[in-house]
Each structure stands twice: as C-alpha cells, then as structure tokens.
PDB file of N, CA and C in Angstrom:
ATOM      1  N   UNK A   1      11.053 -16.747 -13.190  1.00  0.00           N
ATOM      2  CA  UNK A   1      10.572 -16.806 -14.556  1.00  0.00           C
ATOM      3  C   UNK A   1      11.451 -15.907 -15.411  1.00  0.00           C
ATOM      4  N   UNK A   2      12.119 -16.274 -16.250  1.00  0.00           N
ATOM      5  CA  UNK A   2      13.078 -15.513 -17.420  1.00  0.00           C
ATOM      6  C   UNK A   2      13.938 -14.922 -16.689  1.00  0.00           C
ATOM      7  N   UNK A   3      14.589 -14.024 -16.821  1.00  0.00           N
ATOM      8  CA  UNK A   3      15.274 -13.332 -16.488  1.00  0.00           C
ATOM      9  C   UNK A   3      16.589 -13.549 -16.440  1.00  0.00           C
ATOM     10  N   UNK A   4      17.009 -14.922 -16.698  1.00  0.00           N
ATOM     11  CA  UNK A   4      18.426 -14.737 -16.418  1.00  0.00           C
ATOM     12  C   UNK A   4      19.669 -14.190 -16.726  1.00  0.00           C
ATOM     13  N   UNK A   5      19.215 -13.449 -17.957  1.00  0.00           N
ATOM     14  CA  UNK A   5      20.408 -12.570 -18.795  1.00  0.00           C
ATOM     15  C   UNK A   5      20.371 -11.225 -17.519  1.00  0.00           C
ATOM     16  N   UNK A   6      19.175 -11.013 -16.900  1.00  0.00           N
ATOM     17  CA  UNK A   6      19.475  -9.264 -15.921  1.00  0.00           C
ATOM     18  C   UNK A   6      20.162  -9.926 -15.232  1.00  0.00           C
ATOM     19  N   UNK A   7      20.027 -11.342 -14.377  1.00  0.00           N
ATOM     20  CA  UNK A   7      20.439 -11.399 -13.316  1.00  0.00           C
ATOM     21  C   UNK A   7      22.245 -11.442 -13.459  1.00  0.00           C
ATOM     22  N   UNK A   8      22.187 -12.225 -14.752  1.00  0.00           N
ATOM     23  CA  UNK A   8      23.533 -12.174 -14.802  1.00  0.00           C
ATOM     24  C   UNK A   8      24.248 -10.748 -15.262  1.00  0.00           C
ATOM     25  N   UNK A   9      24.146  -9.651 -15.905  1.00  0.00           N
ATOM     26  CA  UNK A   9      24.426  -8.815 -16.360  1.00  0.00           C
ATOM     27  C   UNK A   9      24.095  -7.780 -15.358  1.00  0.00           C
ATOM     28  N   UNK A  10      23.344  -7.541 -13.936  1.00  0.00           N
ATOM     29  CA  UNK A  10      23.086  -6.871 -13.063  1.00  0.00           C
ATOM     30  C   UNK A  10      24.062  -7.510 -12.380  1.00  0.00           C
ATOM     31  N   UNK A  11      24.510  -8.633 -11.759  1.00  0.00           N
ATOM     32  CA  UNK A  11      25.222  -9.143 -10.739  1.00  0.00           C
ATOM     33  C   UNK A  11      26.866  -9.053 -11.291  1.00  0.00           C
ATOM     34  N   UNK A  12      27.193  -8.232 -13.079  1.00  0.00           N
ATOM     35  CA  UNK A  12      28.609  -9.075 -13.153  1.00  0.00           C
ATOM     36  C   UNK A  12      29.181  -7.811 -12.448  1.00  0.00           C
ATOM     37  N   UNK A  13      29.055  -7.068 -12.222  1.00  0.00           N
ATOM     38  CA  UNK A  13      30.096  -5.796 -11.239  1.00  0.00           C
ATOM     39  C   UNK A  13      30.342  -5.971  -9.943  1.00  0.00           C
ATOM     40  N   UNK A  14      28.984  -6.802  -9.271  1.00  0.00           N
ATOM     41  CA  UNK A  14      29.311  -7.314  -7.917  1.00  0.00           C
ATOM     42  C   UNK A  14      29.497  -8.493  -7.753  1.00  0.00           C
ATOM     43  N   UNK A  15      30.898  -8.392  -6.490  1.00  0.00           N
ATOM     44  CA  UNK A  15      31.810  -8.881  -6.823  1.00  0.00           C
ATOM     45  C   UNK A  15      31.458 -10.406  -5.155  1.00  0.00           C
ATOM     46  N   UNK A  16      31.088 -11.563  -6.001  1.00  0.00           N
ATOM     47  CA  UNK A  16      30.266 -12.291  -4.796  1.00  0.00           C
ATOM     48  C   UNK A  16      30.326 -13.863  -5.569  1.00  0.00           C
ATOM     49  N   UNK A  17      30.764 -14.784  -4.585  1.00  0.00           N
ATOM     50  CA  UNK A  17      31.440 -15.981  -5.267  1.00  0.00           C
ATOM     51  C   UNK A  17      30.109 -16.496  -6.042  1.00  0.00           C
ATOM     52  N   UNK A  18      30.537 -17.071  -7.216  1.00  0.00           N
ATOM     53  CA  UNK A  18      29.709 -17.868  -8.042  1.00  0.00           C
ATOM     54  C   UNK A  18      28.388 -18.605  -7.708  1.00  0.00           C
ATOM     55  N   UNK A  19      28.467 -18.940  -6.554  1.00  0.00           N
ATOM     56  CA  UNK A  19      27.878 -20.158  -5.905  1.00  0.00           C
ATOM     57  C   UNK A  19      26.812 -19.031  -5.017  1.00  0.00           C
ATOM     58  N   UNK A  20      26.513 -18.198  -5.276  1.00  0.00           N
ATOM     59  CA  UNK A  20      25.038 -17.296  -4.833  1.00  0.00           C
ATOM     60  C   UNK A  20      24.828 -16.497  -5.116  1.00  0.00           C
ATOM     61  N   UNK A  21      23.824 -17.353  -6.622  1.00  0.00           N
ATOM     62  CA  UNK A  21      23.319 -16.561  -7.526  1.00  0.00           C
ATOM     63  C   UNK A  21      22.227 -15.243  -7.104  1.00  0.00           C
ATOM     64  N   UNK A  22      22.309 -14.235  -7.399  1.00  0.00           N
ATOM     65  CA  UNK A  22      21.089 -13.168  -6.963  1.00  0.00           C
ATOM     66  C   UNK A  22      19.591 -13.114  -7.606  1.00  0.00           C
ATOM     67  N   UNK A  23      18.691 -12.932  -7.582  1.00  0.00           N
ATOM     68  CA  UNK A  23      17.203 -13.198  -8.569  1.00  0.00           C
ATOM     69  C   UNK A  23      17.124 -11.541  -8.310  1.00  0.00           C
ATOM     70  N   UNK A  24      16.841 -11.166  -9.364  1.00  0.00           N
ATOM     71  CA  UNK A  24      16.469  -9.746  -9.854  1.00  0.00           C
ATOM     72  C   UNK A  24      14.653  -9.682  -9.986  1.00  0.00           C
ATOM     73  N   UNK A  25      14.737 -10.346 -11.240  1.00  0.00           N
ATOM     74  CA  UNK A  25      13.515 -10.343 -11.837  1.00  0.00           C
ATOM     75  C   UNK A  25      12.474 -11.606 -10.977  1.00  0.00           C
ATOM     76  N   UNK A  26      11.125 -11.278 -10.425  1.00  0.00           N
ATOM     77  CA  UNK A  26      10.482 -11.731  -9.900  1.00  0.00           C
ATOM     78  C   UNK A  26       9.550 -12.345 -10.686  1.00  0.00           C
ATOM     79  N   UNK A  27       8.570 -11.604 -11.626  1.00  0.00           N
ATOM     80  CA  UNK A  27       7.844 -12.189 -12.693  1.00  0.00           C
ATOM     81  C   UNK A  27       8.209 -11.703 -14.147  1.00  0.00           C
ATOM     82  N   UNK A  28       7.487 -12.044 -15.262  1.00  0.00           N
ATOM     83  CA  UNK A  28       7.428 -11.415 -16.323  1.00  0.00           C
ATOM     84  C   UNK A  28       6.499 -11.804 -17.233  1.00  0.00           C
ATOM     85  N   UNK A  29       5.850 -11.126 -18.180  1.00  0.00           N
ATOM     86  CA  UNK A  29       4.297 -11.442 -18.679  1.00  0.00           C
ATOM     87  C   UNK A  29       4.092 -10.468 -19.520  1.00  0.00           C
ATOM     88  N   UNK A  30       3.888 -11.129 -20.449  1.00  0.00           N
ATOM     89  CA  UNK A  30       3.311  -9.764 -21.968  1.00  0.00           C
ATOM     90  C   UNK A  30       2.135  -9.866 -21.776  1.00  0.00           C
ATOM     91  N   UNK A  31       1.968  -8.445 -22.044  1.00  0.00           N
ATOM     92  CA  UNK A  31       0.539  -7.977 -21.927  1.00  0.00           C
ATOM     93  C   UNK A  31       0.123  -7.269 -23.330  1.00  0.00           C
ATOM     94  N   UNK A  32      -1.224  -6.706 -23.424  1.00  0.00           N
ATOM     95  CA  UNK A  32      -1.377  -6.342 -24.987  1.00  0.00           C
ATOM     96  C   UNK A  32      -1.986  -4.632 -24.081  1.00  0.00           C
ATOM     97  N   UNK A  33      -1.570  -4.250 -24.521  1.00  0.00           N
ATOM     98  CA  UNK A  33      -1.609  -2.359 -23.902  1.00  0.00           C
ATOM     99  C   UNK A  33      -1.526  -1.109 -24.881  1.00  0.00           C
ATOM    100  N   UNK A  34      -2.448  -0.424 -24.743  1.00  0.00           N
ATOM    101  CA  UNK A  34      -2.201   0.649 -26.208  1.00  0.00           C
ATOM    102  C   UNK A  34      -0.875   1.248 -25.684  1.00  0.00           C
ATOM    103  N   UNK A  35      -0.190   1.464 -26.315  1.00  0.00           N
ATOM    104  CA  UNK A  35       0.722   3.034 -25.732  1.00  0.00           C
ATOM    105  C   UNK A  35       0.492   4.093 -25.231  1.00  0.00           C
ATOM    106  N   UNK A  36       1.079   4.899 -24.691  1.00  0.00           N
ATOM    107  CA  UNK A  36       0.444   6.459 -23.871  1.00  0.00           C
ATOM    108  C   UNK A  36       1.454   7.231 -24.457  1.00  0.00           C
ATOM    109  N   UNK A  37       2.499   7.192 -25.051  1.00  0.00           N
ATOM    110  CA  UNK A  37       3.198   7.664 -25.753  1.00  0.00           C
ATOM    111  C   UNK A  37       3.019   8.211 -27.387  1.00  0.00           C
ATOM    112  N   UNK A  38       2.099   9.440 -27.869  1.00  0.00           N
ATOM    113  CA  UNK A  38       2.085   9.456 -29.095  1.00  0.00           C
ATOM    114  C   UNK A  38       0.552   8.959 -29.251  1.00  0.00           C
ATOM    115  N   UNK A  39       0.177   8.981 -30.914  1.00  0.00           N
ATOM    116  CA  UNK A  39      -1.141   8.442 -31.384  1.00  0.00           C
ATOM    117  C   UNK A  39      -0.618   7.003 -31.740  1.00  0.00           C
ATOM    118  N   UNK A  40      -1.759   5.828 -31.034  1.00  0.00           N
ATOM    119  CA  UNK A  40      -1.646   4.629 -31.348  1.00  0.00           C
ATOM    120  C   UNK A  40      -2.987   4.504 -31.098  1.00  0.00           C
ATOM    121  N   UNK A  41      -3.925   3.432 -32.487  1.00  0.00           N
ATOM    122  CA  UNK A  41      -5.035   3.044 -32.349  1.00  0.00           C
ATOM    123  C   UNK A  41      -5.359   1.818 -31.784  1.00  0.00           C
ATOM    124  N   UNK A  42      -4.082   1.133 -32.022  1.00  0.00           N
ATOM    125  CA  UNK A  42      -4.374  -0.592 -31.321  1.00  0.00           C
ATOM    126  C   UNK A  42      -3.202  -0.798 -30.495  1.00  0.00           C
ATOM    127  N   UNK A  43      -4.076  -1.633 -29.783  1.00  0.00           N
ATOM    128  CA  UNK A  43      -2.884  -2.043 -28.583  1.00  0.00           C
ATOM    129  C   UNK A  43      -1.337  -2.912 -29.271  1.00  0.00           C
ATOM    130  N   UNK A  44      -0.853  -2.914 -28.623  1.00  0.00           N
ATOM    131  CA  UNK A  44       0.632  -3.119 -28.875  1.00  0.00           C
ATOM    132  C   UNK A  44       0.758  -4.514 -27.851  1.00  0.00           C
ATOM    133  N   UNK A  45       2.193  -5.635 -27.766  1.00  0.00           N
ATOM    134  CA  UNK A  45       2.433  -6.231 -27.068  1.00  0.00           C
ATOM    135  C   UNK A  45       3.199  -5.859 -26.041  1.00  0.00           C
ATOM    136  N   UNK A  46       3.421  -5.592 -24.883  1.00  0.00           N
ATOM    137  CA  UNK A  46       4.233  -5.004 -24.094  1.00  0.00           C
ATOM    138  C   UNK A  46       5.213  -6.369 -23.090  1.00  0.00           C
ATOM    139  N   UNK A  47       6.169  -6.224 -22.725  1.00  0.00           N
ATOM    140  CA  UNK A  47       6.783  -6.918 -21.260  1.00  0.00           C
ATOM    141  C   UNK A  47       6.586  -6.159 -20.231  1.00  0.00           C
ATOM    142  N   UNK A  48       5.721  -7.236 -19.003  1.00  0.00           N
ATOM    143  CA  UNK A  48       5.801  -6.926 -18.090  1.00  0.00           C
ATOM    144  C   UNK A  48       6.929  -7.211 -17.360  1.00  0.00           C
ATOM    145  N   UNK A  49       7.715  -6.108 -16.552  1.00  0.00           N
ATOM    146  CA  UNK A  49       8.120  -7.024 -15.477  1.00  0.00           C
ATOM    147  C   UNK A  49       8.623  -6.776 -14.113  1.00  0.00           C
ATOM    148  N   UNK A  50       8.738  -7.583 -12.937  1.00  0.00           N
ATOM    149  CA  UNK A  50       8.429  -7.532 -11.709  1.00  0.00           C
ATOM    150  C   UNK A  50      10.077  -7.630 -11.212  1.00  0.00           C
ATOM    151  N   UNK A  51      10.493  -6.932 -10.703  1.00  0.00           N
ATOM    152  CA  UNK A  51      11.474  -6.590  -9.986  1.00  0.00           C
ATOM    153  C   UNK A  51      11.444  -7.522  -8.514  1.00  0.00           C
ATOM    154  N   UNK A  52      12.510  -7.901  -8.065  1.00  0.00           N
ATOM    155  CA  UNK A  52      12.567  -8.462  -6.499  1.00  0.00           C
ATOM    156  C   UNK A  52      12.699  -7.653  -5.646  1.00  0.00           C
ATOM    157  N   UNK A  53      13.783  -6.535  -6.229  1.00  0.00           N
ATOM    158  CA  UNK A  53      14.240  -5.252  -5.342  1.00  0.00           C
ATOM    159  C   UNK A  53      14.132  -3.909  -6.400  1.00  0.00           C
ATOM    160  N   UNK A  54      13.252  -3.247  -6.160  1.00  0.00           N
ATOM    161  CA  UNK A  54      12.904  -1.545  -7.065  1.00  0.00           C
ATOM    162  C   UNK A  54      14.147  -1.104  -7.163  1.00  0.00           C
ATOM    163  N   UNK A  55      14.983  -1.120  -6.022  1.00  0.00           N
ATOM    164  CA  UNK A  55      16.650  -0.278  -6.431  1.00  0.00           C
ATOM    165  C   UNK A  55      16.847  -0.687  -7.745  1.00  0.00           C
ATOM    166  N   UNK A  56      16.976  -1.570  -8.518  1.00  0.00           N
ATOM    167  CA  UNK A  56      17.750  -1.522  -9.279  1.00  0.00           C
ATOM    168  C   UNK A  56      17.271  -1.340 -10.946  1.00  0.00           C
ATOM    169  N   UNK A  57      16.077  -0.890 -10.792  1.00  0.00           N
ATOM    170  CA  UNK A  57      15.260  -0.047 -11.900  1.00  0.00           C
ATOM    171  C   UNK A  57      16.136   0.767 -12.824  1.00  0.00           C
ATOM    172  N   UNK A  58      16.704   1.539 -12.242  1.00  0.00           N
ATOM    173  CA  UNK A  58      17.335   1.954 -13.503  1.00  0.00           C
ATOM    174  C   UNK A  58      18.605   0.995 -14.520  1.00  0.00           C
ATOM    175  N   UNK A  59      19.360   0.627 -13.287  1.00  0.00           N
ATOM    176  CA  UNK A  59      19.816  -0.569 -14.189  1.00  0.00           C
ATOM    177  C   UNK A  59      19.381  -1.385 -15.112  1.00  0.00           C
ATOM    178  N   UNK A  60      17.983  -1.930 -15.125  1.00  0.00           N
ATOM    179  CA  UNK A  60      17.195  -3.007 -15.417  1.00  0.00           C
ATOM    180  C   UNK A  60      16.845  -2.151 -16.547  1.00  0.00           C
ATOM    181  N   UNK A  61      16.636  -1.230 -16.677  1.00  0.00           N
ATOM    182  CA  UNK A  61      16.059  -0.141 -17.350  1.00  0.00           C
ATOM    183  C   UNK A  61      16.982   0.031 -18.677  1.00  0.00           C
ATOM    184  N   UNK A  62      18.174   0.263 -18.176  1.00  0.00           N
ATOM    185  CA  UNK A  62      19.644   0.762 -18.642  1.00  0.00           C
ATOM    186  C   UNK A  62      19.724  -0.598 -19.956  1.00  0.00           C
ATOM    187  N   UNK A  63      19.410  -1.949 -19.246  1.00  0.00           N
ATOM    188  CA  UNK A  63      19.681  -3.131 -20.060  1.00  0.00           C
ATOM    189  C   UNK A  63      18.645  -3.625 -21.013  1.00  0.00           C
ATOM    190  N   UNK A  64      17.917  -2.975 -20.707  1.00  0.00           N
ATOM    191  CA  UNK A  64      17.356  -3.118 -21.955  1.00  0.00           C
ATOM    192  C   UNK A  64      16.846  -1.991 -22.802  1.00  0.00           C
ATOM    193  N   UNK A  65      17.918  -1.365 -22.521  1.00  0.00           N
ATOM    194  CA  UNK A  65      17.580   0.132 -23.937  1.00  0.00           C
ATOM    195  C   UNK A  65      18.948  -0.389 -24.789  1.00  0.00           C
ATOM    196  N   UNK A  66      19.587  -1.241 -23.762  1.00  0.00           N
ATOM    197  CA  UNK A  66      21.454  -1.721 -24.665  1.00  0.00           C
ATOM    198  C   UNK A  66      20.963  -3.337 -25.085  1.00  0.00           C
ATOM    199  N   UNK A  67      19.752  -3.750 -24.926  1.00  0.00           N
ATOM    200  CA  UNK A  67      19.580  -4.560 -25.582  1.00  0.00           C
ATOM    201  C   UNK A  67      20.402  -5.938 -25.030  1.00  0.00           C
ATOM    202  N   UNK A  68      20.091  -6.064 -23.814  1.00  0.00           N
ATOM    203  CA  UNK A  68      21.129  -7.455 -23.478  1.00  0.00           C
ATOM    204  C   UNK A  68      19.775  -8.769 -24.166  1.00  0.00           C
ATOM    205  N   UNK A  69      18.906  -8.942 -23.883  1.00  0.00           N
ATOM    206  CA  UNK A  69      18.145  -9.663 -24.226  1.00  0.00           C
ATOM    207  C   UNK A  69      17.805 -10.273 -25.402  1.00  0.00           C
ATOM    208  N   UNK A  70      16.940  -9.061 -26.122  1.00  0.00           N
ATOM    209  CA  UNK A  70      16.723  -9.283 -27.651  1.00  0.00           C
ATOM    210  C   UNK A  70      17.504  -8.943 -28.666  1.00  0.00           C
ATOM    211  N   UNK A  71      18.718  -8.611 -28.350  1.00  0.00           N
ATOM    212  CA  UNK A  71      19.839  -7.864 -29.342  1.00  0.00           C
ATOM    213  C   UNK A  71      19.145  -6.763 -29.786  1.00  0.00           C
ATOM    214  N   UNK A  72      18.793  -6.191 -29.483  1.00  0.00           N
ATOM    215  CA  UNK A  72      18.204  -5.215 -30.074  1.00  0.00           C
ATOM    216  C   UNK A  72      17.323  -4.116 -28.818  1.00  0.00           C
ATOM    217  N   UNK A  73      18.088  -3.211 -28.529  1.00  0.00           N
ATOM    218  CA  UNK A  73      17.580  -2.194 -27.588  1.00  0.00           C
ATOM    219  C   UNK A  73      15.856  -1.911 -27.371  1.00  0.00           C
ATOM    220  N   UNK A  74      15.513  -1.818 -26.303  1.00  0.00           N
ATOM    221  CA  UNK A  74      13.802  -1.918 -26.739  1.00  0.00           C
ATOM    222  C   UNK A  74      13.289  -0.641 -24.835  1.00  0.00           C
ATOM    223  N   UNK A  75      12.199   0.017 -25.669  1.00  0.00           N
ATOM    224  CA  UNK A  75      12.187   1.726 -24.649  1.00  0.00           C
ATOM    225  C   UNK A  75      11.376   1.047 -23.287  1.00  0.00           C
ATOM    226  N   UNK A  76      12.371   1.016 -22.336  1.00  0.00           N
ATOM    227  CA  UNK A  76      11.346   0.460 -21.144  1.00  0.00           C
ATOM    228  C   UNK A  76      10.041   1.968 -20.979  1.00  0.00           C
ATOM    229  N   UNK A  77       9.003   1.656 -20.695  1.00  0.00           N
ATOM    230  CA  UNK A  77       8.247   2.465 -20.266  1.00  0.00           C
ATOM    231  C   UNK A  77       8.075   2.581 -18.352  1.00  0.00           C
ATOM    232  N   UNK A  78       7.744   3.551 -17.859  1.00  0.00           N
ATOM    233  CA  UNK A  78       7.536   4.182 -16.701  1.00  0.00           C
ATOM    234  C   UNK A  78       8.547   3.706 -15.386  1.00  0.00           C
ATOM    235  N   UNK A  79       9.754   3.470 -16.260  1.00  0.00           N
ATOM    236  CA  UNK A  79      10.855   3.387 -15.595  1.00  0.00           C
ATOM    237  C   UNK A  79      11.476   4.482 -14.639  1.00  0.00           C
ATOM    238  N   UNK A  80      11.198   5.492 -15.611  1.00  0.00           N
ATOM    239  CA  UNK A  80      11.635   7.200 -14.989  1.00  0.00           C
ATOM    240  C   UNK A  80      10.515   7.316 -13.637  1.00  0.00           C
ATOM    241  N   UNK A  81       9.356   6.880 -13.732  1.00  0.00           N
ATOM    242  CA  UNK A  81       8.251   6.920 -12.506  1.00  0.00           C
ATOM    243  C   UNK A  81       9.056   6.156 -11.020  1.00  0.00           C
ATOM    244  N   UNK A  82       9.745   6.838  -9.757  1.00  0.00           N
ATOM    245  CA  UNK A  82       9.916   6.566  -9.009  1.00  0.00           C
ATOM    246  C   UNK A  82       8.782   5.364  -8.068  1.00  0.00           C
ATOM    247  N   UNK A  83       9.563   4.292  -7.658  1.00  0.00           N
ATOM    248  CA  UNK A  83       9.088   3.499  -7.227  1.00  0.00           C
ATOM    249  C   UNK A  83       7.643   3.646  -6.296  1.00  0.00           C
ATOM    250  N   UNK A  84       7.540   4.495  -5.305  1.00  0.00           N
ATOM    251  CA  UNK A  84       6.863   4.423  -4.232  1.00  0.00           C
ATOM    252  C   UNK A  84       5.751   5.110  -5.203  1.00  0.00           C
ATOM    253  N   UNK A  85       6.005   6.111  -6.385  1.00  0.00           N
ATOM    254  CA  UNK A  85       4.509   6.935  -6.850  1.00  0.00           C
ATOM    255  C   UNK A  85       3.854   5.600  -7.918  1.00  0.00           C
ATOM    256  N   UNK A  86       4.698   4.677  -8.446  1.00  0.00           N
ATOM    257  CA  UNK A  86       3.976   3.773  -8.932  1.00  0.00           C
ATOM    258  C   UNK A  86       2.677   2.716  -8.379  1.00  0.00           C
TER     259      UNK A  86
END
C-alpha cells in the first residue's frame, strides 16, 4: 500500500539489479490523533506507517523531514523511540 517513492528512494544507494524490487513500507493509514507535542485541543490527521524491516527507521524518517513525498518536509513522530521499546 503506497509507498513507492521510500521504496524507491531507500533502495537508490543499494546497489541490486532492477528486476528486485525491495518493499519497505508494509501498511499505511491516517489516523485522526491529538498531538503530544505542545498544547493542541483537537485531534490532528496523522500518517500511519508500517515498516517491513524497523532497521531502516531512521532513513524512512530522514525522507520525510526532506520531503520526498509531499514536497514538502513533514515531522515524523516517535521515530527517535527505538524499535523494541515501541
């Protein structure tokens, strides 16, 4: 589901013939969530999304604060939260 701008933009450094593509992103799903960041009275729309492999969190992380997606950089939340305490 979505993802194909990480997969392609996570996979262009490694170096692996055309013909086997990698899947990064497993699911993805907006959700409506207040923030925990700061005073907010109403919930907000958030992206969820589901990783195939946790390694590469910060990357995934990395791409969308540079905005590969929406042109426009956007603050992943609880990215910095190591995998296993999530």
């Amino acid at each position: 589901v979505g993802g194909g701008g990480l997969e392609a933009a996570a996979g262009a450094d490694v170096r692996r013939a055309p013909a086997e593509p990698i899947e990064y992103v497993f699911d993805m799903q907006v959700v409506k969530r207040v923030p925990f960041y700061g005073y907010h009275a109403e919930a907000r729309n958030f992206v969820r999304v589901w990783l195939v492999d946790p390694t590469v969190l910060k990357e995934a992380a990395s791409l969308f604060v540079d905005g590969f997606a929406l042109r426009a950089g956007v603050q992943p939340f609880e990215a910095h939260v190591p995998y296993l305490l999530q």
